[in-house]
C-alpha atoms as a PDB file:
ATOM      1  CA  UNK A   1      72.972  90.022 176.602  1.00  0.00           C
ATOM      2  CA  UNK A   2      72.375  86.598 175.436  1.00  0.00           C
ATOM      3  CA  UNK A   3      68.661  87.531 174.318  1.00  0.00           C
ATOM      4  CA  UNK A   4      69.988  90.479 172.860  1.00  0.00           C
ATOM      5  CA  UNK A   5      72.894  88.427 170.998  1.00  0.00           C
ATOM      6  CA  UNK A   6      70.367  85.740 169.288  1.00  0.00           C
ATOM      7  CA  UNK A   7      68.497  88.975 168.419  1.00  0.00           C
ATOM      8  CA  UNK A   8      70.882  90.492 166.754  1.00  0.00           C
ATOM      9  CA  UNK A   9      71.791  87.263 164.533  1.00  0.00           C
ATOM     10  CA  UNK A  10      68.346  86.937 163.856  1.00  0.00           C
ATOM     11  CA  UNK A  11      67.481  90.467 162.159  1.00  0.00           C
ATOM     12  CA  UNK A  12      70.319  92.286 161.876  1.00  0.00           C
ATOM     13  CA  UNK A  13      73.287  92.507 158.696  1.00  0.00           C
ATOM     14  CA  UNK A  14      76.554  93.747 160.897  1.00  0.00           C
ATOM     15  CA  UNK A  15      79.668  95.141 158.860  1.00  0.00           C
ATOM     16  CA  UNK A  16      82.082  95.692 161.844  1.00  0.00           C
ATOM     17  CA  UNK A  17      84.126  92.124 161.157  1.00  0.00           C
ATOM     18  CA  UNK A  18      84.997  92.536 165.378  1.00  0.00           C
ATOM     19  CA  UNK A  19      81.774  92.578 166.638  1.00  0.00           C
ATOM     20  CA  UNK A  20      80.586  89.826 163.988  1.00  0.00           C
ATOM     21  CA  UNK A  21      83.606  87.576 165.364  1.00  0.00           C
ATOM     22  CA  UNK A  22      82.675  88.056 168.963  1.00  0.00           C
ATOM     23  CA  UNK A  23      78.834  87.665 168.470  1.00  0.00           C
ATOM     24  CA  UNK A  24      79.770  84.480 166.824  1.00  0.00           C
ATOM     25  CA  UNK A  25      81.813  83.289 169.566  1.00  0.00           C
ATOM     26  CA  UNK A  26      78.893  84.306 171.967  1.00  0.00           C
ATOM     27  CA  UNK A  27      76.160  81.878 169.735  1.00  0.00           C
ATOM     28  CA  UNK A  28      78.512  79.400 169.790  1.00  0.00           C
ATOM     29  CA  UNK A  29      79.018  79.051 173.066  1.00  0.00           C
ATOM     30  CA  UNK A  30      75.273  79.282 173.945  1.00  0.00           C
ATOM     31  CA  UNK A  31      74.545  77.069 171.326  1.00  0.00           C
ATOM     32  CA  UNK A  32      76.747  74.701 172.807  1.00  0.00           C
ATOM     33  CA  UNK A  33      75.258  75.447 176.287  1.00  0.00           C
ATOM     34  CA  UNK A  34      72.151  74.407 175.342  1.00  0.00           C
ATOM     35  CA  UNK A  35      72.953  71.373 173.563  1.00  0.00           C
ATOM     36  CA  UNK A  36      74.571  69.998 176.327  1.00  0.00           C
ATOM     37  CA  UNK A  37      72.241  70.834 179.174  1.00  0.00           C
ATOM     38  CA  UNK A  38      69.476  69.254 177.062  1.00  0.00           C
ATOM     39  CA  UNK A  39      71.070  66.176 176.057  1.00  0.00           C
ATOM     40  CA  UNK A  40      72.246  65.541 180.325  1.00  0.00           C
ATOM     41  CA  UNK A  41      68.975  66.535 180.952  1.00  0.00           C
ATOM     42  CA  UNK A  42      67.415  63.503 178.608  1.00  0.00           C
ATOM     43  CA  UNK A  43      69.773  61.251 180.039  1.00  0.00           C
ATOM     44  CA  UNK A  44      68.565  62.120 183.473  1.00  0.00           C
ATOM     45  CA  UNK A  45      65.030  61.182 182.169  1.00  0.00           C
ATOM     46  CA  UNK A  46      63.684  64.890 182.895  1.00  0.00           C
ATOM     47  CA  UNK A  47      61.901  65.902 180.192  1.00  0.00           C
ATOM     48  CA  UNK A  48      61.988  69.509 178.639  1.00  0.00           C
ATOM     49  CA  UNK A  49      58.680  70.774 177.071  1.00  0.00           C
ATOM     50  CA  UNK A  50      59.122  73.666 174.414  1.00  0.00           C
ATOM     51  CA  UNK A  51      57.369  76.933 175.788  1.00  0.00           C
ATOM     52  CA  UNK A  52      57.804  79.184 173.069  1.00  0.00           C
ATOM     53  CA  UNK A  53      58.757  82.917 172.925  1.00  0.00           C
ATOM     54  CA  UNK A  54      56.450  85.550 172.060  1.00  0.00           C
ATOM     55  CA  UNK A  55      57.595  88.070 169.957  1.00  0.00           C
ATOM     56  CA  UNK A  56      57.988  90.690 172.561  1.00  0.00           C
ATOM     57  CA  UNK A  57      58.374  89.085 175.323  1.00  0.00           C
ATOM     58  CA  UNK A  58      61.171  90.463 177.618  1.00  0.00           C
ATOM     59  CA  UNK A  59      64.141  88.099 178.253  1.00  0.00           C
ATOM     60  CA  UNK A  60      63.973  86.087 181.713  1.00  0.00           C
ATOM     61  CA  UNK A  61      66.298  85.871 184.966  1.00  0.00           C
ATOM     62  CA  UNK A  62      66.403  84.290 187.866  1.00  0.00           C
ATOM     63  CA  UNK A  63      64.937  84.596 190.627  1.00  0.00           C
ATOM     64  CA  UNK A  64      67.436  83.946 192.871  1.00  0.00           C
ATOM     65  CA  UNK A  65      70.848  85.285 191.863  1.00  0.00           C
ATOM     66  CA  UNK A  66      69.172  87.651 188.657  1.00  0.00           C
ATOM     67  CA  UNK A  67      71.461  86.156 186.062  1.00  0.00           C
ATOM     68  CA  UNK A  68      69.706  86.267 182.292  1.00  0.00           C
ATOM     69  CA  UNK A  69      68.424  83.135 181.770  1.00  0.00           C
ATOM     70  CA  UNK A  70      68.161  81.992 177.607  1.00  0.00           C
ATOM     71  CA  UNK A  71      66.613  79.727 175.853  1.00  0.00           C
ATOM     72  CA  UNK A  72      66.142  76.827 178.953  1.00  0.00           C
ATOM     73  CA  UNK A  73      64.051  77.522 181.823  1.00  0.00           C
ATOM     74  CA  UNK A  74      63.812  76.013 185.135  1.00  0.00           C
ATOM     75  CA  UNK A  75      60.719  76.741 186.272  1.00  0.00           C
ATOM     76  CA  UNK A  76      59.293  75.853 190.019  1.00  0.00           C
ATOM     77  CA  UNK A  77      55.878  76.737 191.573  1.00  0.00           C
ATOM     78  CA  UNK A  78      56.806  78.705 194.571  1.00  0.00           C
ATOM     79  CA  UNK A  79      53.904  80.260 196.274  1.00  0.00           C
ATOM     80  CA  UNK A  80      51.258  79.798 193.835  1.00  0.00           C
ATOM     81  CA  UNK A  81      53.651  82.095 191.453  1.00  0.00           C
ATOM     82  CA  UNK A  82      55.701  80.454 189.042  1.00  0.00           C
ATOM     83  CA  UNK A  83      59.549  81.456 189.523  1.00  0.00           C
ATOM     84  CA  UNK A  84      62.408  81.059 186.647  1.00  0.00           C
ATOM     85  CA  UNK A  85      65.692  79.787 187.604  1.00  0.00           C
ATOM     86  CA  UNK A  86      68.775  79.169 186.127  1.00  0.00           C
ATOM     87  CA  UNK A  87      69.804  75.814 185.994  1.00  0.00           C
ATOM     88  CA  UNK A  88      72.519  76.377 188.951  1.00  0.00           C
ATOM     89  CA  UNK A  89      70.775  77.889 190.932  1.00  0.00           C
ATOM     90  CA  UNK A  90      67.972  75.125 190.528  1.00  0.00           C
ATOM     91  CA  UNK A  91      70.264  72.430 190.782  1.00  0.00           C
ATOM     92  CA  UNK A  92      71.428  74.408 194.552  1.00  0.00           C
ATOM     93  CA  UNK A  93      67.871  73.849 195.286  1.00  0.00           C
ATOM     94  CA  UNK A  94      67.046  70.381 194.302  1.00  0.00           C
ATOM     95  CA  UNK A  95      70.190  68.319 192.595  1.00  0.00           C
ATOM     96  CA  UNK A  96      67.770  66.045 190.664  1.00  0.00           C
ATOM     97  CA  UNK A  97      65.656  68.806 189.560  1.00  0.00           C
ATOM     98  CA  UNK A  98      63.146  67.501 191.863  1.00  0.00           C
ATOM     99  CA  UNK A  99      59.954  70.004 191.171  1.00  0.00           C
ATOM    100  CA  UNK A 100      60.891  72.028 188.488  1.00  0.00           C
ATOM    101  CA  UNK A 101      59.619  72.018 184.789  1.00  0.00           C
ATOM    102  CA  UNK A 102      62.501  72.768 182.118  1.00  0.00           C
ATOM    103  CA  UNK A 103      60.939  74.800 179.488  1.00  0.00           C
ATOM    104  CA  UNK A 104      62.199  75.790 176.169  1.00  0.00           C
ATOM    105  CA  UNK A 105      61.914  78.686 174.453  1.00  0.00           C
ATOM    106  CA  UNK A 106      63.595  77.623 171.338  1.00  0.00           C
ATOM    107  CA  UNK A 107      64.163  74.400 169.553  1.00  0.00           C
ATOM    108  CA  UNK A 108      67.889  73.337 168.732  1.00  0.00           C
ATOM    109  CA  UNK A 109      66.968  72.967 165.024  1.00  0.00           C
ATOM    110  CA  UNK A 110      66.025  77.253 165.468  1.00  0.00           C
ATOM    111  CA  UNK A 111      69.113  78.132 167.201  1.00  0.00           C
ATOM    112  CA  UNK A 112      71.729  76.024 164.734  1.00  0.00           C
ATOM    113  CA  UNK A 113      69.581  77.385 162.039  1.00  0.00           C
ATOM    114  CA  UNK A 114      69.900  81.315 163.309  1.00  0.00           C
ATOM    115  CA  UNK A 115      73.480  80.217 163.912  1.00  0.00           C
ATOM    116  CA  UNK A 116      74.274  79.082 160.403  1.00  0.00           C
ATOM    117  CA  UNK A 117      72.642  81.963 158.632  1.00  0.00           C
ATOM    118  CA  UNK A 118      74.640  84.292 160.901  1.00  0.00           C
ATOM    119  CA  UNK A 119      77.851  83.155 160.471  1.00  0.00           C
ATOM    120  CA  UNK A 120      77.269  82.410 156.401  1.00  0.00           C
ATOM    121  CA  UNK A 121      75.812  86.032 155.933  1.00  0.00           C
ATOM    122  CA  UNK A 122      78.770  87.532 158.076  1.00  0.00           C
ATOM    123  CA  UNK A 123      81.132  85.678 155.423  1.00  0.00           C
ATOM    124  CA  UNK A 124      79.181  87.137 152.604  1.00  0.00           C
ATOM    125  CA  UNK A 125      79.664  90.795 154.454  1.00  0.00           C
ATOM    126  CA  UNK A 126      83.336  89.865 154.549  1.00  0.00           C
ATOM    127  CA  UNK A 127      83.806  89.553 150.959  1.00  0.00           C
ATOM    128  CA  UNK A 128      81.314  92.510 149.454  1.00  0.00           C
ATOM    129  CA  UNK A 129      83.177  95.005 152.155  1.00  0.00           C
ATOM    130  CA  UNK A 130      86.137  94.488 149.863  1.00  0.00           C
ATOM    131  CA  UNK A 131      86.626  95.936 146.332  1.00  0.00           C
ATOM    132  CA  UNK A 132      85.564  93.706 143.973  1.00  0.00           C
ATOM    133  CA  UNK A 133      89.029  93.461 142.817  1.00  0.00           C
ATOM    134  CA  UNK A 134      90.349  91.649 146.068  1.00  0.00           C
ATOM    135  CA  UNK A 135      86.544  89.921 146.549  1.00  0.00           C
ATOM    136  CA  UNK A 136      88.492  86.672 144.966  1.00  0.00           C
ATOM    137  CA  UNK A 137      91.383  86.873 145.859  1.00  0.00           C
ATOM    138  CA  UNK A 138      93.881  84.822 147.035  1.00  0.00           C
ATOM    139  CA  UNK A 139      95.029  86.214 150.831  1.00  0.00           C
ATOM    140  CA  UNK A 140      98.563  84.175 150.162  1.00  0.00           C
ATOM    141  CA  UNK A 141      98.586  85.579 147.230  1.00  0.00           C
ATOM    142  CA  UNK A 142      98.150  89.734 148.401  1.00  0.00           C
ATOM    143  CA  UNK A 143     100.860  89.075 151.080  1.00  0.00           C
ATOM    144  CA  UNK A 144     103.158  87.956 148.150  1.00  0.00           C
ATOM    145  CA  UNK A 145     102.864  90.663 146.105  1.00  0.00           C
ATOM    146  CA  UNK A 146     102.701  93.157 149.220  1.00  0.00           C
ATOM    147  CA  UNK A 147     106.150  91.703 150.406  1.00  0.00           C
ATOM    148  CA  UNK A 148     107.260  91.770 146.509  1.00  0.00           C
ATOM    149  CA  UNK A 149     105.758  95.873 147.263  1.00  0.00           C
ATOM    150  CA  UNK A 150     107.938  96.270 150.420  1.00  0.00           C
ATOM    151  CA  UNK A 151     111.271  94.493 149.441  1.00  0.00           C
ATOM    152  CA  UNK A 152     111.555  96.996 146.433  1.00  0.00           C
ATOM    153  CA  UNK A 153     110.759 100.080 148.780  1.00  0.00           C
ATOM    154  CA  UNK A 154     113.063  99.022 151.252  1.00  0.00           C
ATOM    155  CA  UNK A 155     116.486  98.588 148.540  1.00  0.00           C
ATOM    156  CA  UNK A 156     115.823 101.988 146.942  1.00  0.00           C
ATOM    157  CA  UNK A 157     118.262 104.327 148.420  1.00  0.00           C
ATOM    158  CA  UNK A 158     116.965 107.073 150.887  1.00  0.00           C
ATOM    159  CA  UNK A 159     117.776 110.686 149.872  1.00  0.00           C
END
């Protein structure tokens, strides 16, 4: 879902104001994620090389509890075959990371980037969804003149 999420950020202009709030909430918490695993991961002195992501290349999980894993690998020879882990999971098998490789697939600088064009372009969808009437207008300012609207409905005298 993650993969999917960033995808979705990336190439796609979404209307429905719901899913755009959620999806944000979803980048920023991965976003977050992965700024703080790789700044306790520098301060451990464990390096993480950037790996890159091909454009097609199908999202990862782990191969020991199958959870998605985004953006940060943990990556472990295991019988001549190179196995990606999530960072618990790792961290079950060695504490101090002892034998993995982190890998990135993205740089921070991409995902804040992807992050900031998503959330400016849903803000732009916001405002041309609206007539162009209301595009400026003050929200305080509607809910005054909608309760000015109501209070007079509400003293005229039902029939």
């Amino acid at each position: 879902m993650l993969n999917l999420t960033w995808n979705l950020a990336r190439n796609v202009k979404l209307s429905e104001q719901k899913l755009v709030d959620h999806l944000k909430q979803l980048l920023d918490r991965s976003l977050r994620y992965c700024e703080i695993t790789v700044e306790l991961l520098k301060q451990a002195g464990i390096e993480v090389a950037f790996h890159g992501k091909e454009k097609n290349e199908a999202a990862h999980y782990c191969s020991t509890c199958e959870v998605e894993v985004f953006n940060l690998l943990f990556v472990k020879e295991i019988n001549k075959k190179l196995m990606v882990h999530c960072q618990d999971c790792a961290r079950k098998t060695s504490a101090t990371l002892e034998g993995f490789k982190v890998l990135n697939q993205f740089t921070l600088d991409e995902l804040r980037e992807i992050y900031q064009k998503f959330c400016h372009n849903s803000v732009q969808n916001q405002q041309q969804s609206l007539p162009p009437s209301l595009q400026h207008t003050n929200m305080n300012s509607m809910n005054s003149h909608l309760g000015d609207f109501n209070s007079k409905d509400q003293q005229k005298p039902v029939s």
